[in-house]
N, C-alpha and C. Protein backbone atom coordinates (compact mmCIF):
# COMPACT_ATOMS: atom_id res chain seq x y z
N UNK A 1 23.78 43.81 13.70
CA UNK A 1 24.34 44.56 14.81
C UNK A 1 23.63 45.91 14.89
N UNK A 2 23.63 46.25 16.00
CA UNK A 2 22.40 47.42 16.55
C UNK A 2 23.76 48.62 16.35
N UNK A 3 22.82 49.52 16.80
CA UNK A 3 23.97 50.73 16.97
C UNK A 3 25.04 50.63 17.92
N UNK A 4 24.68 50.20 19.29
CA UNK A 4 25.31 50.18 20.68
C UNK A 4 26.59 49.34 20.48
N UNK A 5 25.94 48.13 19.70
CA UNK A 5 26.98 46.87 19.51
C UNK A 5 27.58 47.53 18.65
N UNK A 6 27.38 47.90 17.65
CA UNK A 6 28.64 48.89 16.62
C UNK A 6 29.70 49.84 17.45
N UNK A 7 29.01 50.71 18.27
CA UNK A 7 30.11 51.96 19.60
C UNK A 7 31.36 50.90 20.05
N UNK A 8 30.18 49.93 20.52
CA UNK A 8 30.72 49.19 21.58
C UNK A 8 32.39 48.62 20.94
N UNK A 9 31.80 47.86 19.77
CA UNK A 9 33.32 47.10 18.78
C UNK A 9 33.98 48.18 18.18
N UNK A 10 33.82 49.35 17.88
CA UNK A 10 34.46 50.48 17.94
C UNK A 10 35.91 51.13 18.59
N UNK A 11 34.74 51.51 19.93
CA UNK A 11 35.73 51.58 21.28
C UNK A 11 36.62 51.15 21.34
N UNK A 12 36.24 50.05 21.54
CA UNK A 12 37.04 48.69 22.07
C UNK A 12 38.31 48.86 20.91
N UNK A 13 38.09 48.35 20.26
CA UNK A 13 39.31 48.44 18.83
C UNK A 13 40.24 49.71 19.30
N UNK A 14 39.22 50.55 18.90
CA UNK A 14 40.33 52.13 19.04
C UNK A 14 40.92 52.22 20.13
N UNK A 15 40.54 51.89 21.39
CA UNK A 15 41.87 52.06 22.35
C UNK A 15 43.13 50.92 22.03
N UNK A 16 42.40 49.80 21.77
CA UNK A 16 43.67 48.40 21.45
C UNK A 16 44.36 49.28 20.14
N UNK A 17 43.95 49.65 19.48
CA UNK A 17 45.10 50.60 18.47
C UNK A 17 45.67 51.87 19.26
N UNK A 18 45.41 52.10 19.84
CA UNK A 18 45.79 53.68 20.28
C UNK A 18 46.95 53.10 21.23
N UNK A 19 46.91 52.02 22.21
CA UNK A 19 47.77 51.70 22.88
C UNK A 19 48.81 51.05 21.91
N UNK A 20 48.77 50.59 21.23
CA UNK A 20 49.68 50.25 19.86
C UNK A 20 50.33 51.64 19.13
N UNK A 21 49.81 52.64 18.94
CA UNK A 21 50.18 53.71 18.16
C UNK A 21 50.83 54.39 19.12
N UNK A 22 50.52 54.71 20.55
CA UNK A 22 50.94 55.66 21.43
C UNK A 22 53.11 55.69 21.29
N UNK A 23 53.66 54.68 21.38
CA UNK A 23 55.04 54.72 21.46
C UNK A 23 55.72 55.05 19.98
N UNK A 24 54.65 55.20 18.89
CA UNK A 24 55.76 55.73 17.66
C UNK A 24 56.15 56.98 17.56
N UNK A 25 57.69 56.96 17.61
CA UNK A 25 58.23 57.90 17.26
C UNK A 25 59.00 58.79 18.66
N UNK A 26 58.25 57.99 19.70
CA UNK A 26 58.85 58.77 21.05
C UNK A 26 60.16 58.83 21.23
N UNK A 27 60.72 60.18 21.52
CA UNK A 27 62.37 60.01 21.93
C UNK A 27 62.05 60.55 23.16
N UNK A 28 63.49 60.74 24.07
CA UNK A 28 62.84 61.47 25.48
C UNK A 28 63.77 63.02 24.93
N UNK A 29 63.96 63.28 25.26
CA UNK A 29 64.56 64.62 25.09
C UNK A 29 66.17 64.92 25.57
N UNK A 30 67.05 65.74 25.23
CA UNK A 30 68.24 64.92 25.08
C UNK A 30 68.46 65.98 26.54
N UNK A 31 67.97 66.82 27.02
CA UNK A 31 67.90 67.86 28.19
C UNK A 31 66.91 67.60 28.74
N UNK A 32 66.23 67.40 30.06
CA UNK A 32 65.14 67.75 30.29
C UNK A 32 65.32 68.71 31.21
N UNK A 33 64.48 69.34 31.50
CA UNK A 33 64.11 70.40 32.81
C UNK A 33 64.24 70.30 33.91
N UNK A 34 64.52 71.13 35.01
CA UNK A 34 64.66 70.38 35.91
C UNK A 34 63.11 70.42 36.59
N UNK A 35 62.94 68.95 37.05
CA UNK A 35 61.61 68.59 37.92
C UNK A 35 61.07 68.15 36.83
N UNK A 36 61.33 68.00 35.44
CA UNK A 36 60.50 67.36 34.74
C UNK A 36 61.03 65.90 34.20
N UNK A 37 60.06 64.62 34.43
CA UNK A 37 60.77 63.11 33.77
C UNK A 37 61.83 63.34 32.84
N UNK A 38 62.29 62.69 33.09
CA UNK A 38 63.85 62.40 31.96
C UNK A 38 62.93 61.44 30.78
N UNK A 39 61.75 60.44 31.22
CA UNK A 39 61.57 59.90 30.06
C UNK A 39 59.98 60.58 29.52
N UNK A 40 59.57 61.40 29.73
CA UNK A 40 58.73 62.20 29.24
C UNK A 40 58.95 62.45 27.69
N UNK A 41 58.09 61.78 26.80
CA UNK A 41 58.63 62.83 25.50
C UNK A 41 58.59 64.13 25.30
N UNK A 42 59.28 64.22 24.40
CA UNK A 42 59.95 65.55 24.18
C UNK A 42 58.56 66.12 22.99
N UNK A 43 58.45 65.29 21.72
CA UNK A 43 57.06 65.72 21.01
C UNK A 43 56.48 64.82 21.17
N UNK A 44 55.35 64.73 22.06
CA UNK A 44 54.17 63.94 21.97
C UNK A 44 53.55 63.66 20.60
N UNK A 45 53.04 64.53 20.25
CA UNK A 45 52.37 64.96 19.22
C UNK A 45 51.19 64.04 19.03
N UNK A 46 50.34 63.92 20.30
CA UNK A 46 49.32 63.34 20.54
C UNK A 46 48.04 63.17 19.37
N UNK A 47 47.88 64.86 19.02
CA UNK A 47 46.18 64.74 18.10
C UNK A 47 46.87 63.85 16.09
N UNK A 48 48.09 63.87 16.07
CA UNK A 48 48.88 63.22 15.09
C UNK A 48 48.23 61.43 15.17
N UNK A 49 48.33 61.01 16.34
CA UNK A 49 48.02 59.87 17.20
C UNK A 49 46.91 59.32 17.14
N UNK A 50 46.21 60.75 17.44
CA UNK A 50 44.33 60.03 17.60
C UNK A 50 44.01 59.99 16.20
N UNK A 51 44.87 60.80 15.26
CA UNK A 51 44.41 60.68 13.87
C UNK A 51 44.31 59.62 13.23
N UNK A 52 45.81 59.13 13.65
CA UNK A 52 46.44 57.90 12.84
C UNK A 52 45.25 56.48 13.84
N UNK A 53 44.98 56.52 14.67
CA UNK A 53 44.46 55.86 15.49
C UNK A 53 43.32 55.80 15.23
N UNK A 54 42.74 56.78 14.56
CA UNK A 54 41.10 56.73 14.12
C UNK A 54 40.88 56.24 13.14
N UNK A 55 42.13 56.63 11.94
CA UNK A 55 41.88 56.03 10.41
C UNK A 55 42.25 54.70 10.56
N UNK A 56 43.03 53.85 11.40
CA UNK A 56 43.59 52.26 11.35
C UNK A 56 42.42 52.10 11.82
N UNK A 57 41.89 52.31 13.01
CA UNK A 57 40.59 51.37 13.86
C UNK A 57 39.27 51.62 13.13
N UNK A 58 38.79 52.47 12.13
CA UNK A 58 37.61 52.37 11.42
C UNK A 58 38.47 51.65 10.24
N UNK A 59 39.17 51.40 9.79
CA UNK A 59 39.41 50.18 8.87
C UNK A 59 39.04 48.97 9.15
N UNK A 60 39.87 48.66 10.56
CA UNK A 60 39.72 47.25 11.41
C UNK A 60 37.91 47.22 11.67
N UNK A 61 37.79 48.42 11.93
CA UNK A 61 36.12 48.33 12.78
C UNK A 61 35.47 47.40 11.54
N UNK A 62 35.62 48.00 10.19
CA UNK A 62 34.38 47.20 9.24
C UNK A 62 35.09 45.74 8.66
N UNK A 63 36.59 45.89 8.70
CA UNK A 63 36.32 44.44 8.41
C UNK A 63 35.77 43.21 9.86
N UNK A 64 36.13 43.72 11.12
CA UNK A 64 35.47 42.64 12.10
C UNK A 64 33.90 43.19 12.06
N UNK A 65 33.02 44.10 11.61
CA UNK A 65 31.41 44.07 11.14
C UNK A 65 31.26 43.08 10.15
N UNK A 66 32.66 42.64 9.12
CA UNK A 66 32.14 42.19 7.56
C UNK A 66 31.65 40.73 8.54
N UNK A 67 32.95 40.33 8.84
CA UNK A 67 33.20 39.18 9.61
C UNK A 67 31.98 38.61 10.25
N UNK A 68 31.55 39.72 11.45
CA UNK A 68 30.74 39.50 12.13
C UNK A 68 29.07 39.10 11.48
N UNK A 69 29.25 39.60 10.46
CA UNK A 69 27.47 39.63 9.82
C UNK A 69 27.50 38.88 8.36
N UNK A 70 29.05 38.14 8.36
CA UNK A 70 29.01 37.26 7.46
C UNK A 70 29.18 35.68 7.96
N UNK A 71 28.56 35.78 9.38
CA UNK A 71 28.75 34.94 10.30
C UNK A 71 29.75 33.45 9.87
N UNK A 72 30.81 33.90 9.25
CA UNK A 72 32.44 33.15 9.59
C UNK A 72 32.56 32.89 10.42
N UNK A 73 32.24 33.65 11.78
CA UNK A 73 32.59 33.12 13.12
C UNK A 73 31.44 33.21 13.95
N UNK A 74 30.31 31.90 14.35
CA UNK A 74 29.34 32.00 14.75
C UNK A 74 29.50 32.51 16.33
N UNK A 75 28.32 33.66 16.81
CA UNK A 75 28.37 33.63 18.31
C UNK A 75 27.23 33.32 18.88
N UNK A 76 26.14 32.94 17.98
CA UNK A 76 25.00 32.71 18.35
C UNK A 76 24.67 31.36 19.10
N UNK A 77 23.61 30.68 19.79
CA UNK A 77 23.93 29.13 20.74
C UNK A 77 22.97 28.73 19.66
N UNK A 78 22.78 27.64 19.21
CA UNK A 78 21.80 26.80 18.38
C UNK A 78 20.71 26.56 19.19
C-alpha cells in the first residue's frame, strides 16, 4: 500500500468511528436558552471526541493494513 491508499483507509475509518463516538455522553441540558435547540448538548466536548476518535481509528487503521498486506482477504483479479 502506497501512501494515498494508507490516507485514504485512514479517513475513511476515522469518520466511521467519529460518527460512532459523536453521541457518548450527550445529555441535552435541563434549561435551554431561549432560541437555542432544546436538544443541543449542553457539553459537547468535541476535541475529547476527536481524541478518543483518533486513538480507536489508528488502532483499527493497522490492524485492516495487517489484514490487507497479509493478503487474508484477496483484492487483487488473477
Amino acid at each position: 500500500m502506497g501512501a494515498f491508499e494508507n490516507i485514504v483507509v485512514f479517513v475513511i475509518i476515522w469518520w466511521m468511528v467519529l460518527f460512532c463516538v459523536l453521541p457518548w455522553g450527550v445529555q441535552a441540558p435541563k434549561s435551554p436558552a431561549p432560541g437555542h435547540a432544546t436538544s443541543a448538548p449542553a457539553r459537547p466536548r468535541i476535541l475529547l471526541k476527536f481524541a478518543i476518535t483518533t486513538a480507536i481509528a489508528t488502532a483499527l487503521f493497522f490492524v485492516a493494513r495487517a489484514v490487507i498486506l497479509s493478503d487474508l482477504i484477496f483484492f487483487h483479479t488473477p
